[in-house]
N, C-alpha and C. Protein backbone atom coordinates (compact mmCIF):
# COMPACT_ATOMS: atom_id res chain seq x y z
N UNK A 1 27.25 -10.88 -15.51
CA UNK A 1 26.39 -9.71 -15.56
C UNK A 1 25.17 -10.02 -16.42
N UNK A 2 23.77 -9.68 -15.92
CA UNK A 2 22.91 -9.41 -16.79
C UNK A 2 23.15 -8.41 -17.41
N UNK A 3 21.47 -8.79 -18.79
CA UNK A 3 21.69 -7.68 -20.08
C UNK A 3 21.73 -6.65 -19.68
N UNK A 4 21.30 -5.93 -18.24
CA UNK A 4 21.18 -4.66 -18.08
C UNK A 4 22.40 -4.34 -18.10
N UNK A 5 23.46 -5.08 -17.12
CA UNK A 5 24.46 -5.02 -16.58
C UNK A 5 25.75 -4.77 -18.10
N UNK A 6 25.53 -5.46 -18.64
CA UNK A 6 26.49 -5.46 -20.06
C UNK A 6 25.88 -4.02 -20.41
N UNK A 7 24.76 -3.46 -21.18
CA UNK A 7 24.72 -2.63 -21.16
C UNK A 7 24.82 -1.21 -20.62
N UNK A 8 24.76 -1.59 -19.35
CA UNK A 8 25.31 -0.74 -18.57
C UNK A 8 26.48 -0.08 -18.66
N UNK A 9 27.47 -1.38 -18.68
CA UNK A 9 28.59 -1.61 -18.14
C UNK A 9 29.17 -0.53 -19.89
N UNK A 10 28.55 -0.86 -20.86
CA UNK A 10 28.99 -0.19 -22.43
C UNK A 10 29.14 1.24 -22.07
N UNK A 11 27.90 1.51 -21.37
CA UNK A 11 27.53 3.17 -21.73
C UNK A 11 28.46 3.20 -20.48
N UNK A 12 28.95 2.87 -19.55
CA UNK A 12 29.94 4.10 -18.41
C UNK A 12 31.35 3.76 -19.51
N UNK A 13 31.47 2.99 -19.75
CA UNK A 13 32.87 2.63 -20.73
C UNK A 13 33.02 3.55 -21.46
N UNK A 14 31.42 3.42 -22.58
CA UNK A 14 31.38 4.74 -23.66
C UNK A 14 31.60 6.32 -23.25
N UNK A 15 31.25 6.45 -21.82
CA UNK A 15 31.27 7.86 -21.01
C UNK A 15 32.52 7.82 -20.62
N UNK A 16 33.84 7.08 -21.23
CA UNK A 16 34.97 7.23 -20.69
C UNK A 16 35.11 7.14 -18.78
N UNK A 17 34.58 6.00 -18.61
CA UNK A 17 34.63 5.45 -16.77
C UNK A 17 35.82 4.53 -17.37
N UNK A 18 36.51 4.27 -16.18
CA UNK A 18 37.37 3.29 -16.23
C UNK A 18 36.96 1.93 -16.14
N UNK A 19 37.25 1.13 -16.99
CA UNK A 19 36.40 -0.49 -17.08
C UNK A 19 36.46 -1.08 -15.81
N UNK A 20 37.89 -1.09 -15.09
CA UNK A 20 37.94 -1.31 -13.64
C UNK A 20 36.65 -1.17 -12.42
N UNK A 21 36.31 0.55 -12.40
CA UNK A 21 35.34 1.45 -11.55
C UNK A 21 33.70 1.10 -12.29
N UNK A 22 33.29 0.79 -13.29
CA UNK A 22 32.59 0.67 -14.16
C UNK A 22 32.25 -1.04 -14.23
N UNK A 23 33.29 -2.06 -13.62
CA UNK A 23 32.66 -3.35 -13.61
C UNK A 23 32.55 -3.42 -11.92
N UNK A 24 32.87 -2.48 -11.01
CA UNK A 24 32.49 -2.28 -9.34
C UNK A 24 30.97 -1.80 -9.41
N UNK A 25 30.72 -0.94 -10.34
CA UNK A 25 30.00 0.12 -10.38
C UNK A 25 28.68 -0.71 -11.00
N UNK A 26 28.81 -1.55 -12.15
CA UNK A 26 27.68 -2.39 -12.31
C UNK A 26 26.70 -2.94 -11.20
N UNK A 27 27.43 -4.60 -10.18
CA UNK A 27 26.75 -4.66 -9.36
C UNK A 27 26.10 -3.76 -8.61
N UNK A 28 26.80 -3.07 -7.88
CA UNK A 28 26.26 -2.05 -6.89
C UNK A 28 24.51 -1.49 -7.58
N UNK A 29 24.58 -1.07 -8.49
CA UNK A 29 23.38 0.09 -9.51
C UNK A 29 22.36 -1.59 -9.23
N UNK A 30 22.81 -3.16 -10.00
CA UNK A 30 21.61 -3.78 -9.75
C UNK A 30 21.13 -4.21 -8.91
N UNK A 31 22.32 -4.21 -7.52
CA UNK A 31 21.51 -4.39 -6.18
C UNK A 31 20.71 -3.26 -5.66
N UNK A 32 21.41 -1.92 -5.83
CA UNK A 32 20.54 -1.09 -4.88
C UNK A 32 19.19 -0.84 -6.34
N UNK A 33 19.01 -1.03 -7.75
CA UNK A 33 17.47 -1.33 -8.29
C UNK A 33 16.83 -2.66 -7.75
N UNK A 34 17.10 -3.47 -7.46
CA UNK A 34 16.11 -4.48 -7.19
C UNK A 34 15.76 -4.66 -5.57
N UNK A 35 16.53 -3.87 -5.02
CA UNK A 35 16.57 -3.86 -3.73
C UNK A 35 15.58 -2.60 -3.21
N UNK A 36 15.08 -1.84 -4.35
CA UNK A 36 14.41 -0.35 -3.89
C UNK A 36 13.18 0.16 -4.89
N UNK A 37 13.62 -0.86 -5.96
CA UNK A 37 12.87 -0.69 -7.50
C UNK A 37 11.63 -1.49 -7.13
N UNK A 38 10.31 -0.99 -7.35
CA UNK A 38 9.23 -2.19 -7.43
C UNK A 38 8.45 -2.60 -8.76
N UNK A 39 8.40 -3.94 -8.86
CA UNK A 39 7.92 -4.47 -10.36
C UNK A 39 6.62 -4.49 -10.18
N UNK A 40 6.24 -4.63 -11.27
CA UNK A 40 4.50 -4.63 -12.08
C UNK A 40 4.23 -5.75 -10.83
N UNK A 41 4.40 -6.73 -10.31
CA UNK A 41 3.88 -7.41 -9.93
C UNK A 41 3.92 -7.03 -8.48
N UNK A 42 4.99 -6.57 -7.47
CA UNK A 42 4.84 -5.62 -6.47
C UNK A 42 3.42 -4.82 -6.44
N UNK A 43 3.66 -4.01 -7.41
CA UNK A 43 2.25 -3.15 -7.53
C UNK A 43 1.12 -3.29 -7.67
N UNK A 44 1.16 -4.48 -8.15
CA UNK A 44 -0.10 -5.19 -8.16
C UNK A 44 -0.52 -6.02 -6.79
N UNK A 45 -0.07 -6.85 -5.99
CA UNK A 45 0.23 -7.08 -4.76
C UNK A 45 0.26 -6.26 -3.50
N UNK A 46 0.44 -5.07 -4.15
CA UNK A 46 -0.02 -4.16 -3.01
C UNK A 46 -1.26 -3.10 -3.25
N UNK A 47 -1.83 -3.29 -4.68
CA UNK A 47 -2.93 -2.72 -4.89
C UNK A 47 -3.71 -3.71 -4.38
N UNK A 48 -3.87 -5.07 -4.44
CA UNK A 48 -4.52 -6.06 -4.06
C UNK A 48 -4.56 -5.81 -2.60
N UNK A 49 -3.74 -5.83 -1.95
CA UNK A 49 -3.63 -5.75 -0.03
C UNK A 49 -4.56 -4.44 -0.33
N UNK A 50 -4.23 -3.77 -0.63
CA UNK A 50 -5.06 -2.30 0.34
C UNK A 50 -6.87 -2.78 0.03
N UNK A 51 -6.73 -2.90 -1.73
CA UNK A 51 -7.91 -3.61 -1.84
C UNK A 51 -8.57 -4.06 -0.72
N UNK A 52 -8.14 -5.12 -0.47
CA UNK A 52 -8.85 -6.20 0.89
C UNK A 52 -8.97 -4.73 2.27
N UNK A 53 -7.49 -4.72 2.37
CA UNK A 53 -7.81 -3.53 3.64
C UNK A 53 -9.00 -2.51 3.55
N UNK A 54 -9.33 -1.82 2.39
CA UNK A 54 -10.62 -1.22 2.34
C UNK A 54 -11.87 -1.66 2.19
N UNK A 55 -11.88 -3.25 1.86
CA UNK A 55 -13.40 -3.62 1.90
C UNK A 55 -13.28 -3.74 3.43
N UNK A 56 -12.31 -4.32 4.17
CA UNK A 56 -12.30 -4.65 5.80
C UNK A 56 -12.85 -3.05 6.25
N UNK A 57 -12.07 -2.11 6.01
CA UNK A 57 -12.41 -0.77 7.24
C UNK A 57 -13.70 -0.47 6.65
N UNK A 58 -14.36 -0.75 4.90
CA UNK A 58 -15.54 -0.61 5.21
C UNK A 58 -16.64 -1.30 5.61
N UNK A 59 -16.22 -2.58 6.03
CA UNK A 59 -17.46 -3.30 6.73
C UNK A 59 -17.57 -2.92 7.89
N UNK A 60 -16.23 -2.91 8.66
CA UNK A 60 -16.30 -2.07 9.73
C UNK A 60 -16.90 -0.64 10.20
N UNK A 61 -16.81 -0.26 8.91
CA UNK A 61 -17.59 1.21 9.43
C UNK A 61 -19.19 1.07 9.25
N UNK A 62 -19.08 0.22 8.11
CA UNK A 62 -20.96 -0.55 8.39
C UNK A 62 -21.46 -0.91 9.50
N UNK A 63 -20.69 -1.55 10.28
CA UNK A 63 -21.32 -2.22 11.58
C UNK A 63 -21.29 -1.38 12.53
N UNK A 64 -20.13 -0.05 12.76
CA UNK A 64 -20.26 0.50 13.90
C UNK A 64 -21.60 1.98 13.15
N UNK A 65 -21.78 1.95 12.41
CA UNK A 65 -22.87 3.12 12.05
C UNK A 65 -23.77 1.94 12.43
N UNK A 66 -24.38 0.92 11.90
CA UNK A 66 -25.58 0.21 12.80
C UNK A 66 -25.76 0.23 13.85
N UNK A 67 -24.73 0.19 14.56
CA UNK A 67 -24.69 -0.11 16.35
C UNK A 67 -25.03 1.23 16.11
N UNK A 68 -24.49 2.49 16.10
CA UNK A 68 -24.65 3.54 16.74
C UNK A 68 -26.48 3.79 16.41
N UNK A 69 -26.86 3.89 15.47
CA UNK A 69 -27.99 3.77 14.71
C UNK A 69 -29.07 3.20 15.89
N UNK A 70 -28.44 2.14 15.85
CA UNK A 70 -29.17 0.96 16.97
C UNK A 70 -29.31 1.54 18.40
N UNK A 71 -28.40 2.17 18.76
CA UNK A 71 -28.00 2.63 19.93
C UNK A 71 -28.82 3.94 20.27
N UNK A 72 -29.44 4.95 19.16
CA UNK A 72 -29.62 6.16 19.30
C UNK A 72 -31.36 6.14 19.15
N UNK A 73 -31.48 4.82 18.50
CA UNK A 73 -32.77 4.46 18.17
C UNK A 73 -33.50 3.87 19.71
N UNK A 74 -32.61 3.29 20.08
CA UNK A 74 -33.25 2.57 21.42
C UNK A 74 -33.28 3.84 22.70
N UNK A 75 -32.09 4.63 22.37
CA UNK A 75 -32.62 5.74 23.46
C UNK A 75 -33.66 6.60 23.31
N UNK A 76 -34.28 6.83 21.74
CA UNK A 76 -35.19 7.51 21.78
C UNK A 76 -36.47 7.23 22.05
N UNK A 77 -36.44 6.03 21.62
CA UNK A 77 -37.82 5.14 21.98
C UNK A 77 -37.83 4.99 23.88
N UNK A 78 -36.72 5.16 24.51
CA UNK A 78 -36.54 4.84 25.60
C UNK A 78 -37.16 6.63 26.01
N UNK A 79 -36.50 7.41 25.49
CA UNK A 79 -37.20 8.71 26.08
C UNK A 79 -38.75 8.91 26.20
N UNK A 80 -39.22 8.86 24.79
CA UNK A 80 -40.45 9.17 24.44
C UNK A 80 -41.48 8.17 25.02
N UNK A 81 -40.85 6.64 25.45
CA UNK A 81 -41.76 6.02 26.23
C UNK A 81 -41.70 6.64 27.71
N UNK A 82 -40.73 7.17 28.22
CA UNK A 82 -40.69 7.88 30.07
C UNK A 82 -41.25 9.50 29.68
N UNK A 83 -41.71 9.90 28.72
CA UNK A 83 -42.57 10.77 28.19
C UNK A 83 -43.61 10.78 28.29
N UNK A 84 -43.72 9.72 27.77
CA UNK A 84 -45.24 9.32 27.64
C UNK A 84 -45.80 9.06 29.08
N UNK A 85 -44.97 8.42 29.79
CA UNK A 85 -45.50 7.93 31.40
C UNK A 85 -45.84 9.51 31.97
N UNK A 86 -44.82 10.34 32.33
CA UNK A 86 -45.00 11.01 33.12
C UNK A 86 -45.72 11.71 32.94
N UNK A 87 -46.80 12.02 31.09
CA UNK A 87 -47.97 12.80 30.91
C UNK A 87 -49.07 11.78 31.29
């Protein structure tokens, strides 16, 4: 057992658990924490990913506001020149 685990294992003893149910009862508590628990470094690793993911969706949204930009610009110039013709 790790230190958690020894300590653990004191306080259900000290709470009157049976040492038997109480050395079952250890493993179980450090698999399902490390199995569900996330460390400083998890969190950091996934502050980092989204990081990246938000500079990505915002370049992306840079380029499709240009295009559209681009797009709304060329129709107007496209109007106002068949404007201009038909006066």
């Amino acid at each position: 057992m790790r230190a958690f685990g020894i300590t653990f294992y004191d306080a259900l003893v000290g709470a009157n658990v049976p040492p038997d149910k109480a050395s079952a009862l250890v493993p179980a508590m450090e698999r399902e924490m490390f199995e569900r628990l996330a460390t400083k470094q998890d969190l950091q690793a996934l502050q980092s990913t989204i990081a990246q993911q938000l500079l990505a969706l915002e370049s992306r949204l840079k380029h499709d506001r240009t295009v559209r930009l681009g797009t709304l610009l060329a129709a107007s110039i496209g109007l106002i020149v068949t404007l201009l013709k038909a006066f």
